[in-house]
Protein backbone atom coordinates (compact mmCIF):
# COMPACT_ATOMS: atom_id res chain seq x y z
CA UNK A 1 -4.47 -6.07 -1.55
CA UNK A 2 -1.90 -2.94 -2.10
CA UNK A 3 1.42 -3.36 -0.40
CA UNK A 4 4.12 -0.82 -0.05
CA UNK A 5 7.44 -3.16 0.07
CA UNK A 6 9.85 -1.95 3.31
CA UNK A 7 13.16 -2.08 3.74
CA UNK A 8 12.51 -4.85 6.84
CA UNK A 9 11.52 -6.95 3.64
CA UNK A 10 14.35 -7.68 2.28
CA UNK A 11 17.59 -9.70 2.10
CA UNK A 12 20.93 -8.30 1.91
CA UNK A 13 20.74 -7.92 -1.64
CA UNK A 14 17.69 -5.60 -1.30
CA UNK A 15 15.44 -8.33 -2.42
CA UNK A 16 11.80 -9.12 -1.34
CA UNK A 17 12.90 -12.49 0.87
CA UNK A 18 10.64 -15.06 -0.25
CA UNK A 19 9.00 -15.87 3.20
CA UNK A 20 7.22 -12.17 2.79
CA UNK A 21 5.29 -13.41 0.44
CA UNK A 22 3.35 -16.26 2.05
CA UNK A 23 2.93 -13.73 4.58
CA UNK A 24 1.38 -10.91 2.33
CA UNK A 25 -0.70 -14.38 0.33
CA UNK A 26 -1.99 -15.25 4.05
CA UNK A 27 -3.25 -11.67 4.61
CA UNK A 28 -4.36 -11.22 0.94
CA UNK A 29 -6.50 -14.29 2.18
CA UNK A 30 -8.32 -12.60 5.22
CA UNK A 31 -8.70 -9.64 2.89
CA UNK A 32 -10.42 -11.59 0.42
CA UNK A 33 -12.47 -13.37 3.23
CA UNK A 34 -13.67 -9.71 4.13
CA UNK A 35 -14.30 -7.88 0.86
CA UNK A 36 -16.99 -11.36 0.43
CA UNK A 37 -18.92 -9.60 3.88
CA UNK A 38 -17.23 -13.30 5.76
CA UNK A 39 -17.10 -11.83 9.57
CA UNK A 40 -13.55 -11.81 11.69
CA UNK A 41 -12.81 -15.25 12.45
CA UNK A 42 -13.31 -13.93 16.34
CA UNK A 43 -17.03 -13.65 15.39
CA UNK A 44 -17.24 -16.69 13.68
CA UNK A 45 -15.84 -18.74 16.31
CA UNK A 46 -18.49 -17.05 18.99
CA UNK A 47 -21.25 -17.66 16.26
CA UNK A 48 -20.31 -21.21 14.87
CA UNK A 49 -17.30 -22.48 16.51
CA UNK A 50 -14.90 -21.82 13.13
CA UNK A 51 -12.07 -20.33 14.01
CA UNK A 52 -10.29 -19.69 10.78
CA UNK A 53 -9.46 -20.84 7.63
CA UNK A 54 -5.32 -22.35 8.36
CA UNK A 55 -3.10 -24.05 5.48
CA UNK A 56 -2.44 -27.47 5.04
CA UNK A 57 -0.07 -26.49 1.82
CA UNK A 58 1.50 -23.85 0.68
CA UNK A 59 3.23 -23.22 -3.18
CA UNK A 60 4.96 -20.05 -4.78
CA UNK A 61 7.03 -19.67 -7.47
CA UNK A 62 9.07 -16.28 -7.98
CA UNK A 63 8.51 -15.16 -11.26
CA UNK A 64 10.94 -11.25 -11.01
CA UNK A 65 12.70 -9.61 -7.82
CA UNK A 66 11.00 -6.62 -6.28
CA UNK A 67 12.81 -4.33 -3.51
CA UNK A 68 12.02 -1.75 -0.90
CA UNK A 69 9.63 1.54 -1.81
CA UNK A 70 8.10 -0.45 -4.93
CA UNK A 71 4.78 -0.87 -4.39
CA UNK A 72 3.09 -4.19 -5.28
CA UNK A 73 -0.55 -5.43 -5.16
CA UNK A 74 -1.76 -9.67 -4.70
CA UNK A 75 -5.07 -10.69 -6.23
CA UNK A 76 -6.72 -13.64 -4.12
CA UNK A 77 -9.32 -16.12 -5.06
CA UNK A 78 -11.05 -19.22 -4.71
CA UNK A 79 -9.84 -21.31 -7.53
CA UNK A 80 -11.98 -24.36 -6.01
CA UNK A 81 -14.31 -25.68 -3.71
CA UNK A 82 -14.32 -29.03 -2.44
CA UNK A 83 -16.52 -30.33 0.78
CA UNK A 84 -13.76 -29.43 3.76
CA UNK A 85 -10.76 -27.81 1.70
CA UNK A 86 -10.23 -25.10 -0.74
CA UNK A 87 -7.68 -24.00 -3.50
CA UNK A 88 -7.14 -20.28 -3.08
CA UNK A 89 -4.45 -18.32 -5.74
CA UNK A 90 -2.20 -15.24 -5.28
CA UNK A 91 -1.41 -13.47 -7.81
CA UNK A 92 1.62 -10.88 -7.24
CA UNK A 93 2.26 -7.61 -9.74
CA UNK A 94 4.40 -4.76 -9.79
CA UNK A 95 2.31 -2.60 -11.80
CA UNK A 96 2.18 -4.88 -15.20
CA UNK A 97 5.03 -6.85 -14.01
CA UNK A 98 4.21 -10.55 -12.71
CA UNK A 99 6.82 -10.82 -9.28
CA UNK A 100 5.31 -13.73 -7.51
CA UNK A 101 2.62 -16.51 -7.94
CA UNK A 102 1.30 -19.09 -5.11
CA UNK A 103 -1.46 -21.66 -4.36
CA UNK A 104 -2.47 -22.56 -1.40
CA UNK A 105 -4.95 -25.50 0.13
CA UNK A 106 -6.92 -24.67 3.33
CA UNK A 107 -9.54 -25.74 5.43
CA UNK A 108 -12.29 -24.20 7.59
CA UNK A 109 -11.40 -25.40 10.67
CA UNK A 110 -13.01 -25.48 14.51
CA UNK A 111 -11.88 -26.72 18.03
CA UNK A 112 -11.49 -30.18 18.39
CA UNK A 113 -14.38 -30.90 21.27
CA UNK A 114 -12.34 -33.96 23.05
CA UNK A 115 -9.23 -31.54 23.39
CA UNK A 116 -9.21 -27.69 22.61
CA UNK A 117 -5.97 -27.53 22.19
CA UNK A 118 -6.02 -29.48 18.79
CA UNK A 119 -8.45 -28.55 15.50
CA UNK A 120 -10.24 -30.58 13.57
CA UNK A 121 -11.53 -29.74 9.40
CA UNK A 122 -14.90 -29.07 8.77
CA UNK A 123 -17.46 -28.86 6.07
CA UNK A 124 -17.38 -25.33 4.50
CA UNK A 125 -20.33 -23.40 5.45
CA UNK A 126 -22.98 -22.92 2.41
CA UNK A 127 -23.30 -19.16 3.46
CA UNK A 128 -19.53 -18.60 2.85
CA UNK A 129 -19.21 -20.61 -0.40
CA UNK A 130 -22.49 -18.22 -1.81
CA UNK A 131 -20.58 -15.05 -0.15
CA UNK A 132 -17.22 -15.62 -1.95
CA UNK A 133 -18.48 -17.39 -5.11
């Protein structure tokens, strides 16, 4: 995923505030979902009842500072499968220059049936581990 840093990005010191990037590792996510042909999570929820993939733990660690009209790009993959969860990593560069790296555990994840209101963590779907390798 590209990014274009804004000025709406950043701290007082002109610095990338760190809560941008588990925002921009949470879309890199979706993005990496779609480039693997995995459908919105609106279709999947019509199709199969999955509604998404959300976190149950998030890591970064800030490697360099990065500021407004620099523009960055996040490589996102599956580091591991496991039956319900998965290990996905985000890689953030500046052109050669590491900025930001994070890990994150998630699960596939569908309406709980007694109340709708609350999720519940499913098996990942075979189709979806074969899409994204």
């Amino acid at each position: 995923m590209r990014y274009r840093i804004a000025f709406v990005d950043c701290d007082p010191a002109q610095i990338v505030h760190f809560s941008n990037y588990f925002r921009w590792f949470d879309t890199s996510s979706r993005e990496f979902f779609t480039a693997c042909g995995v459908p919105s999570w609106r279709d999947t929820e019509r199709m199969s009842g999955i509604i998404g993939t959300p976190l149950v733990d998030a890591q970064a660690s800030f490697r360099n500072p990065a500021t407004y009209g620099e523009d960055i790009e996040i490589e996102t993959w599956v580091e591991q499968w496991n039956t319900k969860s998965f290990v996905m990593r985000h890689v953030a560069r500046r052109g050669d220059t590491l900025i930001a790296e994070g890990r994150d555990i998630r699960v596939f994840a569908k309406r709980d049936a007694a109340d709708p209101l609350r999720i519940r963590a499913v098996e990942i779907p075979a189709e979806y581990r074969e899409m994204c390798g």
